[in-house]
Structure formats: structure tokens, C-alpha cells
C-alpha atoms as a PDB file:
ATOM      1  CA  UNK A   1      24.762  47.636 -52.153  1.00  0.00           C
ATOM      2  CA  UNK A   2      23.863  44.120 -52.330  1.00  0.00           C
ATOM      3  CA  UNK A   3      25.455  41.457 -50.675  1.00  0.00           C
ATOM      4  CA  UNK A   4      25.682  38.145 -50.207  1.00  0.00           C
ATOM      5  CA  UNK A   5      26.707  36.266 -46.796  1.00  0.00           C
ATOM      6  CA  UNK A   6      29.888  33.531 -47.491  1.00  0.00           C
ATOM      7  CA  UNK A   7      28.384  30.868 -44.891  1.00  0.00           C
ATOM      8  CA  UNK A   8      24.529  30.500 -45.445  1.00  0.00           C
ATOM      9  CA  UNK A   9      24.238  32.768 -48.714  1.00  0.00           C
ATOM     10  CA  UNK A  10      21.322  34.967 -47.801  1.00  0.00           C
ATOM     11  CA  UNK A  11      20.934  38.591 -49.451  1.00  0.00           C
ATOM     12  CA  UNK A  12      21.902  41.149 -47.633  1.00  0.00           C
ATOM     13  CA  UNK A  13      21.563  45.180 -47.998  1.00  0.00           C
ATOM     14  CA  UNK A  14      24.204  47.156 -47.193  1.00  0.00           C
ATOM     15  CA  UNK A  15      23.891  51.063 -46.678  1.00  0.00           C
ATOM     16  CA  UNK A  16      25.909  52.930 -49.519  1.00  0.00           C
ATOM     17  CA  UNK A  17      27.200  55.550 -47.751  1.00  0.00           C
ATOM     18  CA  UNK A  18      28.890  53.405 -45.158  1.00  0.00           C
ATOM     19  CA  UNK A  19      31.416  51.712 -47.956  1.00  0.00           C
ATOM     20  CA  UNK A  20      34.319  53.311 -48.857  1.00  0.00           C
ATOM     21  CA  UNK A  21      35.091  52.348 -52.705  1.00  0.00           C
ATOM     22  CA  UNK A  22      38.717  50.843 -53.361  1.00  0.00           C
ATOM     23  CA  UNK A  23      38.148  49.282 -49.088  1.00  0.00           C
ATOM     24  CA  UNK A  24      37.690  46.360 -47.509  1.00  0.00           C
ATOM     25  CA  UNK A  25      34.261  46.239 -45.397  1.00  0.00           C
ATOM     26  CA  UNK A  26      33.647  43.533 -42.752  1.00  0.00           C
ATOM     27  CA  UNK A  27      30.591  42.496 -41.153  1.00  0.00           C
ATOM     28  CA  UNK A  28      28.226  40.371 -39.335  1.00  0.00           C
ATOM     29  CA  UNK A  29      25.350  38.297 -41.125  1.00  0.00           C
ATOM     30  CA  UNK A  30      22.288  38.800 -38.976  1.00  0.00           C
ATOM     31  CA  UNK A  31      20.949  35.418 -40.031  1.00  0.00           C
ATOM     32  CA  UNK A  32      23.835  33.217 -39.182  1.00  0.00           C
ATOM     33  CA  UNK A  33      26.259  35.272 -37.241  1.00  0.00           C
ATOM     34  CA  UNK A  34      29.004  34.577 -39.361  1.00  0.00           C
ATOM     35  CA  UNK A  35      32.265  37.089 -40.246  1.00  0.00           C
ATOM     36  CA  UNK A  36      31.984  38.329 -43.633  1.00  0.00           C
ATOM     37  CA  UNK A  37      34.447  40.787 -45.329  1.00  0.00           C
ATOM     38  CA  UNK A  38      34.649  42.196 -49.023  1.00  0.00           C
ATOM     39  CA  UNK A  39      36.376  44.968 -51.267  1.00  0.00           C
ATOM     40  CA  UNK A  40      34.337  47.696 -51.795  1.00  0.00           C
ATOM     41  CA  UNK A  41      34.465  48.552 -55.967  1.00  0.00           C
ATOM     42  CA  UNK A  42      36.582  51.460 -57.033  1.00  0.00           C
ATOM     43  CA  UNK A  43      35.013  54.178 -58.612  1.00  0.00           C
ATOM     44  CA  UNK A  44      34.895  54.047 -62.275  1.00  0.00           C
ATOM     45  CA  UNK A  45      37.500  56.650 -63.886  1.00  0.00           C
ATOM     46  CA  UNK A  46      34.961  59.608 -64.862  1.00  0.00           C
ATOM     47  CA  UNK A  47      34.679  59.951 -68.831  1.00  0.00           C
ATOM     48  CA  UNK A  48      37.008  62.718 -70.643  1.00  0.00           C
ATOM     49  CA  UNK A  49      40.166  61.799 -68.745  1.00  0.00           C
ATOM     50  CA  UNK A  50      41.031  59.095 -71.604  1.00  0.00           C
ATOM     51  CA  UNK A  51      44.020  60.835 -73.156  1.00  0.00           C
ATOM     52  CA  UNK A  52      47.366  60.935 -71.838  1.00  0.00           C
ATOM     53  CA  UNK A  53      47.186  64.584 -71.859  1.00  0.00           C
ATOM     54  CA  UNK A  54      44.077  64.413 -69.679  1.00  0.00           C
ATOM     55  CA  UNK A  55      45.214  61.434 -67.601  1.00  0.00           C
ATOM     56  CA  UNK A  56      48.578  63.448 -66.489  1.00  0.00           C
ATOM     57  CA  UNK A  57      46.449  66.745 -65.694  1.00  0.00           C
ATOM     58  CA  UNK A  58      44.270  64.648 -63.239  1.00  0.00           C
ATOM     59  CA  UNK A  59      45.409  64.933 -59.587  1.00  0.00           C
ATOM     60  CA  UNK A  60      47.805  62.228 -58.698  1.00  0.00           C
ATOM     61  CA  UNK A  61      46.421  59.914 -55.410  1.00  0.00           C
ATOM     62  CA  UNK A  62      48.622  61.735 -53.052  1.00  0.00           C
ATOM     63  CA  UNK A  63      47.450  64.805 -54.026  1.00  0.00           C
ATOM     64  CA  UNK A  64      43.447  63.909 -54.238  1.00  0.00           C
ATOM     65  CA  UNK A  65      41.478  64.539 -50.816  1.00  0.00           C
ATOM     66  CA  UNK A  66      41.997  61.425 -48.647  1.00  0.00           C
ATOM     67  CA  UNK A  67      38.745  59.175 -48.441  1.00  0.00           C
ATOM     68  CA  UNK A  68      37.127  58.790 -45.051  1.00  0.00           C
ATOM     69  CA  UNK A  69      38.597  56.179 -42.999  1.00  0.00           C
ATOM     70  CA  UNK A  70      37.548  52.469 -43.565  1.00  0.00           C
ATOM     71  CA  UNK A  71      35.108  50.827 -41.197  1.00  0.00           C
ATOM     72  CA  UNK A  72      36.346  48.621 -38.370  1.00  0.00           C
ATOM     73  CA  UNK A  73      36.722  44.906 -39.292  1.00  0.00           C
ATOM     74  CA  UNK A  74      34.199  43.000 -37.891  1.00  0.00           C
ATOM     75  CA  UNK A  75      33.119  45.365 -34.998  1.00  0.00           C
ATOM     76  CA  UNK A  76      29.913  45.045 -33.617  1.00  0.00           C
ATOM     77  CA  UNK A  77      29.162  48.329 -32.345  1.00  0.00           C
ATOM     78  CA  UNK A  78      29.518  49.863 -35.724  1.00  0.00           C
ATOM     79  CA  UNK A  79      27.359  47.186 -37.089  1.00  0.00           C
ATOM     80  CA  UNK A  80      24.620  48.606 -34.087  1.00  0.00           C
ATOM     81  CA  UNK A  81      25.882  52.194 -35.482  1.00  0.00           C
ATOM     82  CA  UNK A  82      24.738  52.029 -38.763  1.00  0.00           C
ATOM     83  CA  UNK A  83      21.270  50.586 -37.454  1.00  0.00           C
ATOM     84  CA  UNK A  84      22.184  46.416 -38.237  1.00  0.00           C
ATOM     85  CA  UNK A  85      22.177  44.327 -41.730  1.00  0.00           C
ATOM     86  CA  UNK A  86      19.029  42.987 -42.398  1.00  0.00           C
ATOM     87  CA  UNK A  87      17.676  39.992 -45.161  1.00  0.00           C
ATOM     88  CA  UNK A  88      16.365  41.424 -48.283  1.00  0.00           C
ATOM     89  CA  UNK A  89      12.709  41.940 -48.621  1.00  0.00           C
ATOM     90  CA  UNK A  90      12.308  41.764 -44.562  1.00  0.00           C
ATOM     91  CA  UNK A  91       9.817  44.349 -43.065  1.00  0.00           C
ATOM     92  CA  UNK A  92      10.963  46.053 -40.255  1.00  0.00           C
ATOM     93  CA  UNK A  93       9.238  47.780 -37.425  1.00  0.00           C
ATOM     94  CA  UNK A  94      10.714  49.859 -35.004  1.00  0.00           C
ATOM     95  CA  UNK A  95       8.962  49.375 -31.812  1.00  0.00           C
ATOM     96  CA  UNK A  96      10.085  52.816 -29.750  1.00  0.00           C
ATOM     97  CA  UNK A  97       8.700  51.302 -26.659  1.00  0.00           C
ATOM     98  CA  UNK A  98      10.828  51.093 -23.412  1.00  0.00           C
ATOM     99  CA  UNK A  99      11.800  47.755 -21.997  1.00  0.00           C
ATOM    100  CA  UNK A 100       8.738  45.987 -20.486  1.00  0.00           C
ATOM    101  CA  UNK A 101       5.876  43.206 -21.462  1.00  0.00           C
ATOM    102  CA  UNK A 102       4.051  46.363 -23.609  1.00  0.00           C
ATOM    103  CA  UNK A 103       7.376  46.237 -25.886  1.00  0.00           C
ATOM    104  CA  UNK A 104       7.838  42.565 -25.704  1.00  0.00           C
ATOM    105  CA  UNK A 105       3.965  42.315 -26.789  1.00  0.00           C
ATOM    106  CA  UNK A 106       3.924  44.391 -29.448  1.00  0.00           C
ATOM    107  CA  UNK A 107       7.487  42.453 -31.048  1.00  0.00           C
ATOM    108  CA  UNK A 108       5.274  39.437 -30.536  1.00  0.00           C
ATOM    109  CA  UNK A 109       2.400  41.273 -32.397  1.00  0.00           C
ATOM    110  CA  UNK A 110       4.780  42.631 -35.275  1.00  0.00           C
ATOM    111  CA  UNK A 111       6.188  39.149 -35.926  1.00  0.00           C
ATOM    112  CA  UNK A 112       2.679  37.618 -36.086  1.00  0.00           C
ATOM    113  CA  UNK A 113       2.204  40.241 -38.826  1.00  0.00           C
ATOM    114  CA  UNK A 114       5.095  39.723 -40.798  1.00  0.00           C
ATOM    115  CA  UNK A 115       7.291  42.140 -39.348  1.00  0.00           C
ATOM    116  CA  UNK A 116      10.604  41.552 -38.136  1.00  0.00           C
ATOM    117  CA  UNK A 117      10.934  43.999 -35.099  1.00  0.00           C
ATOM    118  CA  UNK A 118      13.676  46.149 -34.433  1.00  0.00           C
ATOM    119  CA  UNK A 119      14.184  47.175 -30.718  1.00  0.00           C
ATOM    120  CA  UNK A 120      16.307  50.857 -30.400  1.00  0.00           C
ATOM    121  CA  UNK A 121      18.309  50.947 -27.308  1.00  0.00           C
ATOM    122  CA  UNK A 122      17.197  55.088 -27.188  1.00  0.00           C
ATOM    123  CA  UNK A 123      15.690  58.283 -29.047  1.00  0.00           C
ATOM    124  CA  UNK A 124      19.183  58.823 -30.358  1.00  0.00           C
ATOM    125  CA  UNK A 125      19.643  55.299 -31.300  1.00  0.00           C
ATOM    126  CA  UNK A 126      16.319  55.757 -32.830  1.00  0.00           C
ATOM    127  CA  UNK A 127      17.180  58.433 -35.139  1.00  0.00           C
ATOM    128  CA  UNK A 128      20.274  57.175 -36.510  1.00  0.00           C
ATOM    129  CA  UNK A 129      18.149  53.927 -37.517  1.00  0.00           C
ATOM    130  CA  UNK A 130      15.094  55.680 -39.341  1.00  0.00           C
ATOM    131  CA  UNK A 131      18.232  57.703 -41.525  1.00  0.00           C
ATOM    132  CA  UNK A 132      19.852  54.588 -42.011  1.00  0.00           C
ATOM    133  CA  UNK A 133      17.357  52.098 -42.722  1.00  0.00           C
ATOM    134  CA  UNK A 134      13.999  51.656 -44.561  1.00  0.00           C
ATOM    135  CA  UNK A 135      11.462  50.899 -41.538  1.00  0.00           C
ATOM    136  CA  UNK A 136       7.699  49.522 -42.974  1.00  0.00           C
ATOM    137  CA  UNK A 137       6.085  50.284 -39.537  1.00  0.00           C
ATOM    138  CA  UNK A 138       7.074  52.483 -36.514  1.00  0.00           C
ATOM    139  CA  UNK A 139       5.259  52.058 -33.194  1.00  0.00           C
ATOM    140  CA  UNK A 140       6.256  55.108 -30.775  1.00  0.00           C
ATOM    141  CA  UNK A 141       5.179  55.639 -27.111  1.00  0.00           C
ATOM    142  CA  UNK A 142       4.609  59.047 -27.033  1.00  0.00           C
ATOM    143  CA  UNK A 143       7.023  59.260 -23.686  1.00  0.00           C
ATOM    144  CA  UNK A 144       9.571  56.566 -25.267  1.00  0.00           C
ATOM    145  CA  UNK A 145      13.172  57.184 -23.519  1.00  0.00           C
ATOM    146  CA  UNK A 146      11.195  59.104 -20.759  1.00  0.00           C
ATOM    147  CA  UNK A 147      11.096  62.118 -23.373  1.00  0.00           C
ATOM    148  CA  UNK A 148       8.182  64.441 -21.942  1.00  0.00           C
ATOM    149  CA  UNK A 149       8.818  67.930 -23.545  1.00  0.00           C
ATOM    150  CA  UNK A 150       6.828  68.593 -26.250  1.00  0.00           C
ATOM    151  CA  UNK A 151       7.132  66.971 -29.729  1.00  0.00           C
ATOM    152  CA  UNK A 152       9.090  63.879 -29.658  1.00  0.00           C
ATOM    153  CA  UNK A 153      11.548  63.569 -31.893  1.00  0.00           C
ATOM    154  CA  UNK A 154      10.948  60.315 -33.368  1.00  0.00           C
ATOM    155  CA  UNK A 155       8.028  62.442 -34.559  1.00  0.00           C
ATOM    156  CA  UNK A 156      10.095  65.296 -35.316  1.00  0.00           C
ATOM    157  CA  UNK A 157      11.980  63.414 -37.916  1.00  0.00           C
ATOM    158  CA  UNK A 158       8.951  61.411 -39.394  1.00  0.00           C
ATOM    159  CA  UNK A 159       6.848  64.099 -39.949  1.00  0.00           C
ATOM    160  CA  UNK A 160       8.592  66.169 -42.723  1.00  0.00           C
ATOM    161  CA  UNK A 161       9.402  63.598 -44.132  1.00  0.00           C
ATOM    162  CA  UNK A 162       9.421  63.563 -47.945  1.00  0.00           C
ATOM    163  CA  UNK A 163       5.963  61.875 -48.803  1.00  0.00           C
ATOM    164  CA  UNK A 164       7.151  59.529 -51.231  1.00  0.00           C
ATOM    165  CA  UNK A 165       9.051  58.379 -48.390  1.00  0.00           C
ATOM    166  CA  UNK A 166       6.271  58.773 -45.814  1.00  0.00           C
ATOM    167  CA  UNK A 167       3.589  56.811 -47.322  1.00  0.00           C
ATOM    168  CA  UNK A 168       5.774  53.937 -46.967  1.00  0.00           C
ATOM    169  CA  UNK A 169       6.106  53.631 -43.311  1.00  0.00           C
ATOM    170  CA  UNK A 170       3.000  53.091 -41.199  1.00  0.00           C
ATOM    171  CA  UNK A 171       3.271  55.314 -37.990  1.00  0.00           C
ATOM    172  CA  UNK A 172       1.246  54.282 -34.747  1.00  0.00           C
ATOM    173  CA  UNK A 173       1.597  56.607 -31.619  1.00  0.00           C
ATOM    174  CA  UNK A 174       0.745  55.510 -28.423  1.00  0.00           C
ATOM    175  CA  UNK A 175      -0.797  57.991 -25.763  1.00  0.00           C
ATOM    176  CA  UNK A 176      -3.156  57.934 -22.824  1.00  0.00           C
ATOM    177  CA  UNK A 177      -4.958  60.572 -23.754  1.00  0.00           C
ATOM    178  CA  UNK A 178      -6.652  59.404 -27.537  1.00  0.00           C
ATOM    179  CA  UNK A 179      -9.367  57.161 -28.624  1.00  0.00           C
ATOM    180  CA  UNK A 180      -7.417  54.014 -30.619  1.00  0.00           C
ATOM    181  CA  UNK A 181      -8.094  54.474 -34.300  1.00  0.00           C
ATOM    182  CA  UNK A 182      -9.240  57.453 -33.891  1.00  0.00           C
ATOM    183  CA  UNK A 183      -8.284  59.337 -37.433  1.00  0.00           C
ATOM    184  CA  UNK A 184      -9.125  62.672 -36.736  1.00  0.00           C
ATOM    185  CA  UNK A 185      -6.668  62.927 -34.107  1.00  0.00           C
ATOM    186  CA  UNK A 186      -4.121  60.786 -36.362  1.00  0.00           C
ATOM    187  CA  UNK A 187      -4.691  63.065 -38.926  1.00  0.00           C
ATOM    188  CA  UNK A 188      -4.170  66.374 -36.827  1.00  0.00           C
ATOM    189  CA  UNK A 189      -1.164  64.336 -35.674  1.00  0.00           C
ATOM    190  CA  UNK A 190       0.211  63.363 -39.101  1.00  0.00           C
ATOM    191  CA  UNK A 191       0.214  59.695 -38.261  1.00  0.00           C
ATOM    192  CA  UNK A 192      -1.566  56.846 -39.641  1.00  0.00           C
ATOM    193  CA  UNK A 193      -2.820  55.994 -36.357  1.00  0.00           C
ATOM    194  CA  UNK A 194      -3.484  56.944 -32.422  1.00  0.00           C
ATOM    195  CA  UNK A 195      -3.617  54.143 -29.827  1.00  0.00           C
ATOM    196  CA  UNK A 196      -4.599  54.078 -26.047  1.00  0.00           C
ATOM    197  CA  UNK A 197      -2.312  52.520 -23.767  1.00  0.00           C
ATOM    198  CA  UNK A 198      -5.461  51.552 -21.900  1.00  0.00           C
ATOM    199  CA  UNK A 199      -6.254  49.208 -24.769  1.00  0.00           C
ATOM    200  CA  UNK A 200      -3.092  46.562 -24.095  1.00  0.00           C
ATOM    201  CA  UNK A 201      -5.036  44.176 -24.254  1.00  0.00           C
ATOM    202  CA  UNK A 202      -6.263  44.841 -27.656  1.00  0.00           C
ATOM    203  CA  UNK A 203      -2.889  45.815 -29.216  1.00  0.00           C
ATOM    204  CA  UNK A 204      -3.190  42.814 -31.576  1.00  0.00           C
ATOM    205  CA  UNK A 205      -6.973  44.004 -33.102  1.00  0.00           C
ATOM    206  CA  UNK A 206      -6.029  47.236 -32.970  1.00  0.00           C
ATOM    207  CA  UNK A 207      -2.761  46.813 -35.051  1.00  0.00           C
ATOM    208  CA  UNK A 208      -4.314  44.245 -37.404  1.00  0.00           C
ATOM    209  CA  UNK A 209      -7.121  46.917 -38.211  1.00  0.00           C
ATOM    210  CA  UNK A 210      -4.591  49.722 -38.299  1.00  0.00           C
ATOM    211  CA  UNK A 211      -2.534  48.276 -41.108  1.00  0.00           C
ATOM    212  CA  UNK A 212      -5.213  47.067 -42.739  1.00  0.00           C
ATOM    213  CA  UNK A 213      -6.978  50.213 -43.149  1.00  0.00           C
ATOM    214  CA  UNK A 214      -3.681  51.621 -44.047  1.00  0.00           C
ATOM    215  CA  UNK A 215      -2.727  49.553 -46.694  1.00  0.00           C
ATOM    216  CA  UNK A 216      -6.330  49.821 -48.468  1.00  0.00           C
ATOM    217  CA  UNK A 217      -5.718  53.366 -48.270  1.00  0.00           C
ATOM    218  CA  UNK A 218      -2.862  53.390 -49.913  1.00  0.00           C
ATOM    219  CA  UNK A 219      -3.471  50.343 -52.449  1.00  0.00           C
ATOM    220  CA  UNK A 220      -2.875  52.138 -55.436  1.00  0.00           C
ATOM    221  CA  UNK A 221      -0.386  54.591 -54.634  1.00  0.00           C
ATOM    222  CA  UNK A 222       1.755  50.819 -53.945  1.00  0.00           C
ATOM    223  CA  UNK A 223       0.589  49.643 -56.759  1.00  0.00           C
ATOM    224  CA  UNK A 224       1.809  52.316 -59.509  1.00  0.00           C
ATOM    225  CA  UNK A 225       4.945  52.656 -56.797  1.00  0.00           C
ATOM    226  CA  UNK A 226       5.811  48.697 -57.293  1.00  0.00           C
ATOM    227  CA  UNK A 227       5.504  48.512 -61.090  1.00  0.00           C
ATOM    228  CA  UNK A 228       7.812  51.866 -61.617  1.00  0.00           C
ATOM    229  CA  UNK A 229      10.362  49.712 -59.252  1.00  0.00           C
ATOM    230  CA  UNK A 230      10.423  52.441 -56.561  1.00  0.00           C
ATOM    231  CA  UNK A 231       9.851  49.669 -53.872  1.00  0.00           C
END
């Protein structure tokens, strides 16, 4: 659902299955910090319950299934919960880097690109932010949250993905052991791209090319997607 933020007005997108119809809903703007809170719309009654016959067979309220419980007003964990409220249109990049100058680099990197970066605090946090939110870019350290067993599951939730889906989010894995831009290896990989961690230093090219090359790929695919309004 679309919002919009009492104090500076900016657009905001709310996830749907957070909101509770018939409750109130408080959060935080992420642009000016500000309290907001609003009343969720009821449902609309479902057609074929307009006679008084019909009405009187429906389940009264006590005896419906309770709805979930409302969200906390105005707490800021369950703002961090539901993976943050962001302005409408931004694109996001997770960076699944731990803390460090490479992570702090590569946020630098993303925002010189037009990215607004988006720093998980862990794997799980991680997760719960790729279900929740629509990321343009995800940059993973192959050993991100000291994971070193196998397939890491940043990965293991990316790459099923529905395509539709997929195609949307540019996926750049970072490992000592691969040539950057190396597509083979992306492709054996299912990722749009394979970095070296030796090649810090030329993050920025790198990532420039990357996307680049990604986003002629997919031109028309974006193209056709944009004009049937499916993003």
C-alpha cells in the first residue's frame, strides 16, 4: 500500500501483508524521521451477502476468526523487522558484506550508481529483507556472516527464484577464488556476476561494467516488462 508521510509528504511503500485491515498502523518515515500512524481500510463486504437473509447467515464478528494482532505503534524494531520503509521509485542494494572499509566502499559505490544501499545486520536479517522488499542489486560475500558451509543462503533463496522476479535483481558474488566478470562461472553460478576480492581496488569499474552489461542484456525484457506496468 501506498503511503504518504504527514511531515515532509514523500511516497512511501508499505508491505501488504504487514497491515491489518479495520487497524491502526504506525511508523517511521525514513526520509524525515517523523511518527506517522493511519487506519488500515476494512475489507470490502464480499458480493452475495446483500440481503438480509444473507447478511444474518454471515458469521457475526465474535464468531469470525480473530485477525492477527496489530503492529506495535511506532516501534522501531518492527520497522527493522519488516526490512525498513523506503521512498518510492528508490533502488535498493543489499550489500551482504560484513562490517569493514570493503562494505563501506561498495555503499559508497552503490550510491554513486544510483542505489540507495541497504546494510543487513546478518544472513537471517538478510532473508527476511529479500521476502519483504524488492532489492534492484544484491552484492554477497560469499563468506558474509562468517557462513562457510556450502551454499550460502542468500544464494539459496535467490536462486529459485521465480524468473520474472529474478531478472529484476542484479546478483554479484564475491569470492577469492574467480576471475571478476567472468560469465562462465556466473553462469554455472546462476548470478549475473563473479568478483575477486583481490580486485578492491577496482570494485567501482568492475560494478559499473557489471550493471551495464546486465542491463543491455536485459533491455528488452525491461522494456515489454515497463509498458505492461509489471515494474
Amino acid at each position: 500500500m501506498k503511503v504518504e508521510c504527514e511531515n515532509c509528504h514523500v511516497k512511501i511503500n508499505l508491505p501488504d501483508d504487514k497491515l491489518v485491515p479495520g487497524k491502526e498502523f504506525g511508523f517511521t518515515c525514513p526520509k524525515c524521521k517523523s511518527k506517522n500512524s493511519f487506519m488500515v481500510p476494512g475489507e470490502e463486504e464480499p458480493a452475495g451477502l446483500e440481503s438480509t437473509e444473507q447478511r444474518e447467515s454471515a458469521p457475526s464478528q465474535e464468531e469470525a476468526a480473530p485477525l492477527p494482532p496489530a503492529e506495535s505503534d511506532f516501534d522501531d524494531d518492527d520497522d527493522a523487522a519488516v526490512g525498513g520503509f523506503y521512498e518510492e521509485g528508490a533502488k535498493l542494494a543489499l550489500i551482504c558484506f560484513d562490517e569493514g572499509p570493503e562494505r563501506d566502499k561498495l555503499a559508497e559505490i552503490m550510491t554513486g550508481l544510483g542505489y540507495v544501499p541497504v546494510i543487513p545486520e546478518s544472513i537471517r536479517d538478510a532473508l527476511n529483507r529479500i521476502r519483504m522488499t524488492q532489492f534492484r542489486a544484491v552484492l554477497l560475500h560469499e563468506n558474509y556472516d562468517n557462513f562457510t558451509d556450502g551454499l550460502h543462503p542468500v544464494l539459496g533463496i535467490l536462486q529459485p527464484m521465480n524468473m520474472s522476479t529474478r531478472r529484476q535483481i542484479f546478483l554479484a558474488l564475491f569470492g577469492k577464488n574467480w576471475q571478476s566478470l567472468d560469465y562462465m562461472s556466473a553462469f554455472q553460478l546462476s548470478v549475473n556476476a563473479v568478483i575477486s576480492l583481490d580486485d578492491d581496488r577496482k570494485y567501482d569499474k568492475i560494478l559499473h561494467r557489471g550493471l551495464a552489461d546486465y542491463e543491455r542484456f536485459y533491455r528488452v525484457f525491461f522494456e515489454i516488462s515497463r509498458e505492461l506496468g509489471k515494474i
